[in-house]
N, C-alpha and C. Protein backbone atom coordinates (compact mmCIF):
# COMPACT_ATOMS: atom_id res chain seq x y z
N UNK A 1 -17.91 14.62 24.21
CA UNK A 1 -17.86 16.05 24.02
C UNK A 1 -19.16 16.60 23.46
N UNK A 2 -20.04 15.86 23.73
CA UNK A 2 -21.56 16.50 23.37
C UNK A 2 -22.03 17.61 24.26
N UNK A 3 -22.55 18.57 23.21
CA UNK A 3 -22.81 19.77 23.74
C UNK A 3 -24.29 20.32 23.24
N UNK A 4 -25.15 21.00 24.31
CA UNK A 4 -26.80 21.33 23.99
C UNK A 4 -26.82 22.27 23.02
N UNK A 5 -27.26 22.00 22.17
CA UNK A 5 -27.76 22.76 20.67
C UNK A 5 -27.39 24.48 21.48
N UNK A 6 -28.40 24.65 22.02
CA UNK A 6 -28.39 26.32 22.92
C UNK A 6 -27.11 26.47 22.59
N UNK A 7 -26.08 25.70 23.33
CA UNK A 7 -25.03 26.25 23.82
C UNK A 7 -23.77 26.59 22.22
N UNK A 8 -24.57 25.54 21.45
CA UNK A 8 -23.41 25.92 20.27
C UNK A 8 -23.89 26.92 19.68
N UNK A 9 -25.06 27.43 20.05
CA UNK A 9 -25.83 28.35 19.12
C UNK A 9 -24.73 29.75 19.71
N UNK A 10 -24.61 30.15 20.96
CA UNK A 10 -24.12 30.86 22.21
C UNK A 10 -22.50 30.78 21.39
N UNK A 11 -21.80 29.33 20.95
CA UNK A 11 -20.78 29.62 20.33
C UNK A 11 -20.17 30.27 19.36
N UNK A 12 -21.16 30.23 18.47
CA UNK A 12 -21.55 30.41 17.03
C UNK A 12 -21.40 32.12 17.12
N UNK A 13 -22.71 31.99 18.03
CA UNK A 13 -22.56 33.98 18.51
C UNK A 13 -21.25 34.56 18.62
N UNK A 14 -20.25 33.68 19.78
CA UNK A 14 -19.05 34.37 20.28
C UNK A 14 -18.16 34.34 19.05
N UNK A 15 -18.36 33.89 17.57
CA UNK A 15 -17.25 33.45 16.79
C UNK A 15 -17.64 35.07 16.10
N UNK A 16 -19.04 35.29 15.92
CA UNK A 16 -19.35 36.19 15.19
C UNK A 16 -19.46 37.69 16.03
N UNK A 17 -19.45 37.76 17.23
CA UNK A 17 -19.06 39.03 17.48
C UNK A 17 -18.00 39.26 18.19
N UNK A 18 -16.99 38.08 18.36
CA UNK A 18 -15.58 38.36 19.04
C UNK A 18 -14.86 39.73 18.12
N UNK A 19 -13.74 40.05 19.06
CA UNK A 19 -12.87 40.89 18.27
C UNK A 19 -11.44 40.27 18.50
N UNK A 20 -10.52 41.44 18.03
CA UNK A 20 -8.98 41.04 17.93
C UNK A 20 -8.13 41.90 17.92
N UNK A 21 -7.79 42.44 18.61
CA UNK A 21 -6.45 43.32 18.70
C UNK A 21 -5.43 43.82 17.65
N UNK A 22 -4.62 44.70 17.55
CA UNK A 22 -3.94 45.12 15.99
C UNK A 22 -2.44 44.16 16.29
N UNK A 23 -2.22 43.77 17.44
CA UNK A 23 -1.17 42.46 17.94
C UNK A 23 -1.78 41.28 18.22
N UNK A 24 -3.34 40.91 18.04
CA UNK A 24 -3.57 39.19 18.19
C UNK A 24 -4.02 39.07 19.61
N UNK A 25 -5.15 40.05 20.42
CA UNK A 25 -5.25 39.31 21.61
C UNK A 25 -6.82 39.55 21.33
N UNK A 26 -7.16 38.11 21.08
CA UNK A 26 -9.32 38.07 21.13
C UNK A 26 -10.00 37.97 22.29
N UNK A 27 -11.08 38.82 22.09
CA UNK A 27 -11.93 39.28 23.08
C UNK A 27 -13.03 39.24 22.86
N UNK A 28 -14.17 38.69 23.92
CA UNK A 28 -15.53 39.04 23.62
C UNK A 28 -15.44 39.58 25.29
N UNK A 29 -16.93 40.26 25.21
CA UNK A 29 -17.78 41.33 25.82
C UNK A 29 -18.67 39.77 26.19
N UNK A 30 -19.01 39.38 27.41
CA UNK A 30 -20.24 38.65 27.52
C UNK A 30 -20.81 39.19 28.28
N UNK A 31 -22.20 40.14 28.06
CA UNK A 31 -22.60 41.10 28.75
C UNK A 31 -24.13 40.31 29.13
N UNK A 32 -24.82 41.10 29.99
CA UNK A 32 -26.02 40.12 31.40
C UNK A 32 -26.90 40.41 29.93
N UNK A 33 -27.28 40.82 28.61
CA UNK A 33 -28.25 40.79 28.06
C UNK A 33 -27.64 39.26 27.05
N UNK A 34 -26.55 38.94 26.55
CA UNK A 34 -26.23 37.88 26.12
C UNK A 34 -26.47 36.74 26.94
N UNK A 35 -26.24 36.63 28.01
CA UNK A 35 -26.28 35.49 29.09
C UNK A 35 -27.73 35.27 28.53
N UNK A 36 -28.48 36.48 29.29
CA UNK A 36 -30.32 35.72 28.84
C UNK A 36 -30.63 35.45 27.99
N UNK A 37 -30.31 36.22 26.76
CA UNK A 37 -30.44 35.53 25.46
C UNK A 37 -30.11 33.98 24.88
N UNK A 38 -29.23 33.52 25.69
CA UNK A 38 -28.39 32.06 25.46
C UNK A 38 -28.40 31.16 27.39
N UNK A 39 -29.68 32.13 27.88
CA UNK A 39 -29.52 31.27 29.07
C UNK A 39 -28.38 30.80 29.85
N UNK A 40 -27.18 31.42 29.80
CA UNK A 40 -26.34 31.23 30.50
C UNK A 40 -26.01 31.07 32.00
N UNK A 41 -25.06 30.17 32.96
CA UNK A 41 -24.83 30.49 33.78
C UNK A 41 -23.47 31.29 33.99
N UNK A 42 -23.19 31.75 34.83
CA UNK A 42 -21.42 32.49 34.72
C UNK A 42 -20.70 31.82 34.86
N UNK A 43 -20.46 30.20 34.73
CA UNK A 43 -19.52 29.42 34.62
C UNK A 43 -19.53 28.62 33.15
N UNK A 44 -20.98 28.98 32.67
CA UNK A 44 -20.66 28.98 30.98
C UNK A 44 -20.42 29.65 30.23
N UNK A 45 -20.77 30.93 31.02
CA UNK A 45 -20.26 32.31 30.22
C UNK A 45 -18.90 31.98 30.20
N UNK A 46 -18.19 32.15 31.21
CA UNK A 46 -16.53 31.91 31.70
C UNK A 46 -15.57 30.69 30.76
N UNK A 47 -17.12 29.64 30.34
CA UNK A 47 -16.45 28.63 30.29
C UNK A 47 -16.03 28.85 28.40
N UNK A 48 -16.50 29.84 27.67
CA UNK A 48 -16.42 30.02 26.46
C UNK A 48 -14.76 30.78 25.86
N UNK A 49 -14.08 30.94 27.41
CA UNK A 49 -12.66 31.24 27.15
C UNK A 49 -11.73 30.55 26.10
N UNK A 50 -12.73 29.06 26.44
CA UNK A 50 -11.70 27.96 24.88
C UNK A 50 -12.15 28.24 24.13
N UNK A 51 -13.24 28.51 23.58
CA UNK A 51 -13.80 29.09 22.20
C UNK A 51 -12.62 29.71 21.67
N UNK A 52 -11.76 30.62 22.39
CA UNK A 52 -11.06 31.32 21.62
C UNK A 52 -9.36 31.29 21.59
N UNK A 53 -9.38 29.80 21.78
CA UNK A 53 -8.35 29.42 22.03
C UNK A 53 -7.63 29.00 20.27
N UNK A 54 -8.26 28.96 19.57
CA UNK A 54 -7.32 27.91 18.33
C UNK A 54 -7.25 29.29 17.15
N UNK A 55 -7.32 30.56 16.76
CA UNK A 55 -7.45 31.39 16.27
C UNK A 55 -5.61 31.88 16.24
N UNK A 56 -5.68 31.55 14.38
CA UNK A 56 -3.76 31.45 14.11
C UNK A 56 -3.62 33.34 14.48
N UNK A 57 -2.38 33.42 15.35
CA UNK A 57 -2.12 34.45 15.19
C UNK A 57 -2.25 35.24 16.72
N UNK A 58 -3.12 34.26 17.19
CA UNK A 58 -3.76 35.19 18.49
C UNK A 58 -2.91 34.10 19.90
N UNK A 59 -2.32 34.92 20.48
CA UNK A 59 -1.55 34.11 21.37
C UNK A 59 -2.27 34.18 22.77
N UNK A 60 -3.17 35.17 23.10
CA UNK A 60 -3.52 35.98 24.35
C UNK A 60 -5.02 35.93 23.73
N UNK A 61 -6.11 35.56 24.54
CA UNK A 61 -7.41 35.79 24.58
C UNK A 61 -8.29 35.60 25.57
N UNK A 62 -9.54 36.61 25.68
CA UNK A 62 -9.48 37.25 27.04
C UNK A 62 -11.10 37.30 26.65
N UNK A 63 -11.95 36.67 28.00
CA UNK A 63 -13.74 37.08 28.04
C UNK A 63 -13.68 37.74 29.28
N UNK A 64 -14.65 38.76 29.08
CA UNK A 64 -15.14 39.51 30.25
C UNK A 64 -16.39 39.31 29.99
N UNK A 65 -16.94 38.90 31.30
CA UNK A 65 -18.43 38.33 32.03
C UNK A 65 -18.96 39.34 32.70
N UNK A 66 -19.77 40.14 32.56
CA UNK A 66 -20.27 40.63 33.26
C UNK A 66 -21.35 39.97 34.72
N UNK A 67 -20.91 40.48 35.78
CA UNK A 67 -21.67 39.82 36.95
C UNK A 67 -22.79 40.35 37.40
N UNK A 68 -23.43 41.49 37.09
CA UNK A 68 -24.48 41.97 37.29
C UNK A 68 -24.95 42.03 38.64
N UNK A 69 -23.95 42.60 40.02
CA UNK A 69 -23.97 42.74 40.73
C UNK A 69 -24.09 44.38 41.20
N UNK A 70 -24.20 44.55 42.43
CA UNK A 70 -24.37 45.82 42.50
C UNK A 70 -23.13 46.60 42.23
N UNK A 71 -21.65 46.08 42.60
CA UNK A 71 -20.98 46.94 42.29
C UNK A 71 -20.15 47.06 40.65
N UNK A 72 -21.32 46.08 39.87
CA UNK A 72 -20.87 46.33 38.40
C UNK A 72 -19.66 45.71 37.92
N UNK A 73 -19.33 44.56 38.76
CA UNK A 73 -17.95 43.92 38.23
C UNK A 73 -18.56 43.34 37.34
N UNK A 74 -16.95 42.97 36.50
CA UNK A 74 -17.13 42.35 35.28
C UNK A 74 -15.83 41.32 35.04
N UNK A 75 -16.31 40.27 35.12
CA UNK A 75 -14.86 38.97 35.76
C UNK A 75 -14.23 38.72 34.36
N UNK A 76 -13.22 38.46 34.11
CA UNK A 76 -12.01 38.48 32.98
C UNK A 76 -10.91 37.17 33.61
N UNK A 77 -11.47 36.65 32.60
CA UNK A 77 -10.87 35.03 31.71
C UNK A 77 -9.37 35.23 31.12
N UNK A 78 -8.52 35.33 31.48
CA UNK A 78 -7.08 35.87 30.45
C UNK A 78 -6.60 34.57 30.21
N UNK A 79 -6.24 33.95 28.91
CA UNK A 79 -5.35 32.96 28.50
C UNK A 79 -4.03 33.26 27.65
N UNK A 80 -3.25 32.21 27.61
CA UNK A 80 -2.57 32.72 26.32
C UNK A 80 -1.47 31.39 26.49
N UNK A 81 -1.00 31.32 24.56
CA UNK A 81 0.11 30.73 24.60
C UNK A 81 1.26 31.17 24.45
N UNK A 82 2.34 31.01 25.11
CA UNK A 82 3.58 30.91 25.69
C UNK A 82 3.47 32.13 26.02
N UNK A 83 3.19 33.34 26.04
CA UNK A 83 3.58 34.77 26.99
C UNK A 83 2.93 34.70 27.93
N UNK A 84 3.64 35.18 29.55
CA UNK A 84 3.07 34.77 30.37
C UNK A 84 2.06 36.49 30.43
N UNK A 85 0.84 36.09 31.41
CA UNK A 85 0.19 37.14 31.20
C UNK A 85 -0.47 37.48 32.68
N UNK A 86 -0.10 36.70 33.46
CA UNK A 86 -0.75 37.09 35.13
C UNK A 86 -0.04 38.21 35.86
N UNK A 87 0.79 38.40 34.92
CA UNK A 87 1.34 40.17 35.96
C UNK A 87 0.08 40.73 34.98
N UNK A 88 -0.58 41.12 34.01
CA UNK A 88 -1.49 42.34 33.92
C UNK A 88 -3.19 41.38 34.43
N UNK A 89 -3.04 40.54 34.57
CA UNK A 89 -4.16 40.14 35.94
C UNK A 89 -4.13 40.74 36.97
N UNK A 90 -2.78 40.38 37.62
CA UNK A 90 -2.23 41.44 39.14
C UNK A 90 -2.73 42.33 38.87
N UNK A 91 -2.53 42.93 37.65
CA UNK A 91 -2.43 44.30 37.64
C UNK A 91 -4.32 45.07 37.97
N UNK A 92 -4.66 43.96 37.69
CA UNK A 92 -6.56 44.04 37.87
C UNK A 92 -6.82 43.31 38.43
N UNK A 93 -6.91 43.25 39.85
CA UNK A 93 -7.28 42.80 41.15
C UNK A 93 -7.37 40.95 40.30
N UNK A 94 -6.09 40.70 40.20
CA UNK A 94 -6.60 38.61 40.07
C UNK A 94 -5.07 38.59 39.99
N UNK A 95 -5.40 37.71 39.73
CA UNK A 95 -3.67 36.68 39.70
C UNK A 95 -3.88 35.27 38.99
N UNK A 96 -3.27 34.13 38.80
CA UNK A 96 -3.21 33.32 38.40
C UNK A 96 -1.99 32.48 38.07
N UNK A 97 -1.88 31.56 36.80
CA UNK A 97 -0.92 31.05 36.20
C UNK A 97 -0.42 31.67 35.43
N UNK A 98 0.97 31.31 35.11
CA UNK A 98 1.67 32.26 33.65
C UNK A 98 0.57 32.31 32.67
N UNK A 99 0.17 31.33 32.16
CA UNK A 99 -0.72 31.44 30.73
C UNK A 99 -2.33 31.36 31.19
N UNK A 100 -2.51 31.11 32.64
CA UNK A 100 -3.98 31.20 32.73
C UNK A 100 -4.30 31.69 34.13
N UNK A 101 -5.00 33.07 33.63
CA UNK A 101 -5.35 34.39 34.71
C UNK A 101 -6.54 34.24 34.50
N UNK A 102 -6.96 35.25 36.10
CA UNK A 102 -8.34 35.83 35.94
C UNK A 102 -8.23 37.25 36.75
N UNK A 103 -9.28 37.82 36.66
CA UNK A 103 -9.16 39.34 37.10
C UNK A 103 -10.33 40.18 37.34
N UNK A 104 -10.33 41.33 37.79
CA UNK A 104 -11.69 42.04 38.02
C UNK A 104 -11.65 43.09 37.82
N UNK A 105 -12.27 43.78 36.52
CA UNK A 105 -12.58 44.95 36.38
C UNK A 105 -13.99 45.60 36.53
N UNK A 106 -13.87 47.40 36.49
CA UNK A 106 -15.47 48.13 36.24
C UNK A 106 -15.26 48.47 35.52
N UNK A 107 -16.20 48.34 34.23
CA UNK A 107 -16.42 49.36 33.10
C UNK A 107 -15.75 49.17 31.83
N UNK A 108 -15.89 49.74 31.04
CA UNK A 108 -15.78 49.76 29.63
C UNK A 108 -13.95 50.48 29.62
N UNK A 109 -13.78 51.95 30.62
CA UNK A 109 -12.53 52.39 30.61
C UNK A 109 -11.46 50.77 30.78
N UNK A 110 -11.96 50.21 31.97
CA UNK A 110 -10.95 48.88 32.40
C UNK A 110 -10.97 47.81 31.60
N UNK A 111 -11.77 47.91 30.94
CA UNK A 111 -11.63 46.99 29.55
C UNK A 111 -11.00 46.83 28.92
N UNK A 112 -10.99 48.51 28.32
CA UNK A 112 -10.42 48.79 27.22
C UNK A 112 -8.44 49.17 27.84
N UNK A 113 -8.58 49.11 28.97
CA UNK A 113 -7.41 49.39 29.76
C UNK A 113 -6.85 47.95 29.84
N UNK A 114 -6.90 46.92 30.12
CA UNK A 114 -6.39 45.58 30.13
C UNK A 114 -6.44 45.91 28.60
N UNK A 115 -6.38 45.62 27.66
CA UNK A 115 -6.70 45.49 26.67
C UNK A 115 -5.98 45.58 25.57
N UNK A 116 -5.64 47.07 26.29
CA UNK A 116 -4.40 48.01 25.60
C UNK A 116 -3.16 47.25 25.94
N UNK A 117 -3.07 46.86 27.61
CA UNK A 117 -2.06 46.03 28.39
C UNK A 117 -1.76 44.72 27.60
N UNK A 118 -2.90 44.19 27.42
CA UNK A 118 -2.48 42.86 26.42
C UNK A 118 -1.96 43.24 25.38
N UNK A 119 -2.73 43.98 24.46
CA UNK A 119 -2.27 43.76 23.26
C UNK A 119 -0.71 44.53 23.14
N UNK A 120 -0.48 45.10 24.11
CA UNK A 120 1.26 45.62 24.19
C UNK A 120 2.08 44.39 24.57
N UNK A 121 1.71 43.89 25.54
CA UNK A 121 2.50 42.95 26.20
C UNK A 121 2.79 41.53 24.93
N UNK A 122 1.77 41.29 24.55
CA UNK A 122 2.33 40.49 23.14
C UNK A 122 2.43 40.98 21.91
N UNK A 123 2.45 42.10 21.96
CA UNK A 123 3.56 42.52 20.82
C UNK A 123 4.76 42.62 21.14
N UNK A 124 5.56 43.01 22.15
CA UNK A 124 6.52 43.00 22.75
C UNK A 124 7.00 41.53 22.77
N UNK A 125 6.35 40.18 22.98
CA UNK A 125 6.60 38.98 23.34
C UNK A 125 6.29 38.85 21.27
N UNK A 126 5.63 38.71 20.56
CA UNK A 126 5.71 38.18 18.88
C UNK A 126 7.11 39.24 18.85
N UNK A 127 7.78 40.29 19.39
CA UNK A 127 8.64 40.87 18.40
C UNK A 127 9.88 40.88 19.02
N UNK A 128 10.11 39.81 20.42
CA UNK A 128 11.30 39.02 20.65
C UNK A 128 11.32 37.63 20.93
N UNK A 129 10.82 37.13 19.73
CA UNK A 129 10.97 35.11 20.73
C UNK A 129 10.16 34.60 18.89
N UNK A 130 10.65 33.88 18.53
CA UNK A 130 10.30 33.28 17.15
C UNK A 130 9.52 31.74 17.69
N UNK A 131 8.51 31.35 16.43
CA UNK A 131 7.89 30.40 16.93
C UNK A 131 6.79 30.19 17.48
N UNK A 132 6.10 31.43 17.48
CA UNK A 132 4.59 31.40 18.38
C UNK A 132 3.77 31.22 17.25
N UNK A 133 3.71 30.60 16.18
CA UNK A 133 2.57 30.09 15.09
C UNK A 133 2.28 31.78 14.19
């Protein structure tokens, strides 16, 4: 499990400017000026989704990559434990597994629009089902 100095440095970053929802769903922004800064490719950007996997409290956590393409997509990582979460993938052009989606949004509105979607959808799931840590 050895990993290039760079890249823990790139971790270190995501610990310190992730966020968290007022129901527990963490998020970072990995935007095309972070990538260069930490030399990234978009499958290490993508691949920092476990980073935010062990955080007590947070069942649902979610990176958006920006692709820096012309039409400004921005690819979204959705995980989570035990609530399933690929209907609000559907809901943004992806699909996936119960606990592991992906999806495609534009912009900061669709961001913050999944976002809202998560952090409802597991509050709804912490405030019927006991046992999620």
């Amino acid at each position: 499990y050895l990993e290039a100095f760079e890249y823990l440095k790139f971790k270190a970053y995501v610990y310190e400017k992730m966020q968290i929802t007022e129901n527990g769903v963490a998020y970072i922004i990995v935007d095309k000026q972070m990538q260069e800064r930490f030399n990234l490719t978009l499958e290490q950007a993508s691949a920092c989704v476990g980073t935010l996997d062990s955080i007590r409290g947070c069942i649902c956590w979610a990176v958006f990559i920006e692709n820096g393409d012309e039409q400004q997509t921005i690819r979204v990582r959705l995980r989570s434990r035990f609530v399933h979460i690929n209907s609000i993938a559907e809901k943004y052009r992806g699909g996936g597994h119960a606990c592991a989606s992906g999806a495609t949004v534009y912009g900061m509105d669709e961001i913050q629009a999944l976002l809202r979607d998560a952090d409802s959808h597991v509050k709804a799931y912490k405030e019927t089902h006991e046992g999620w840590l």
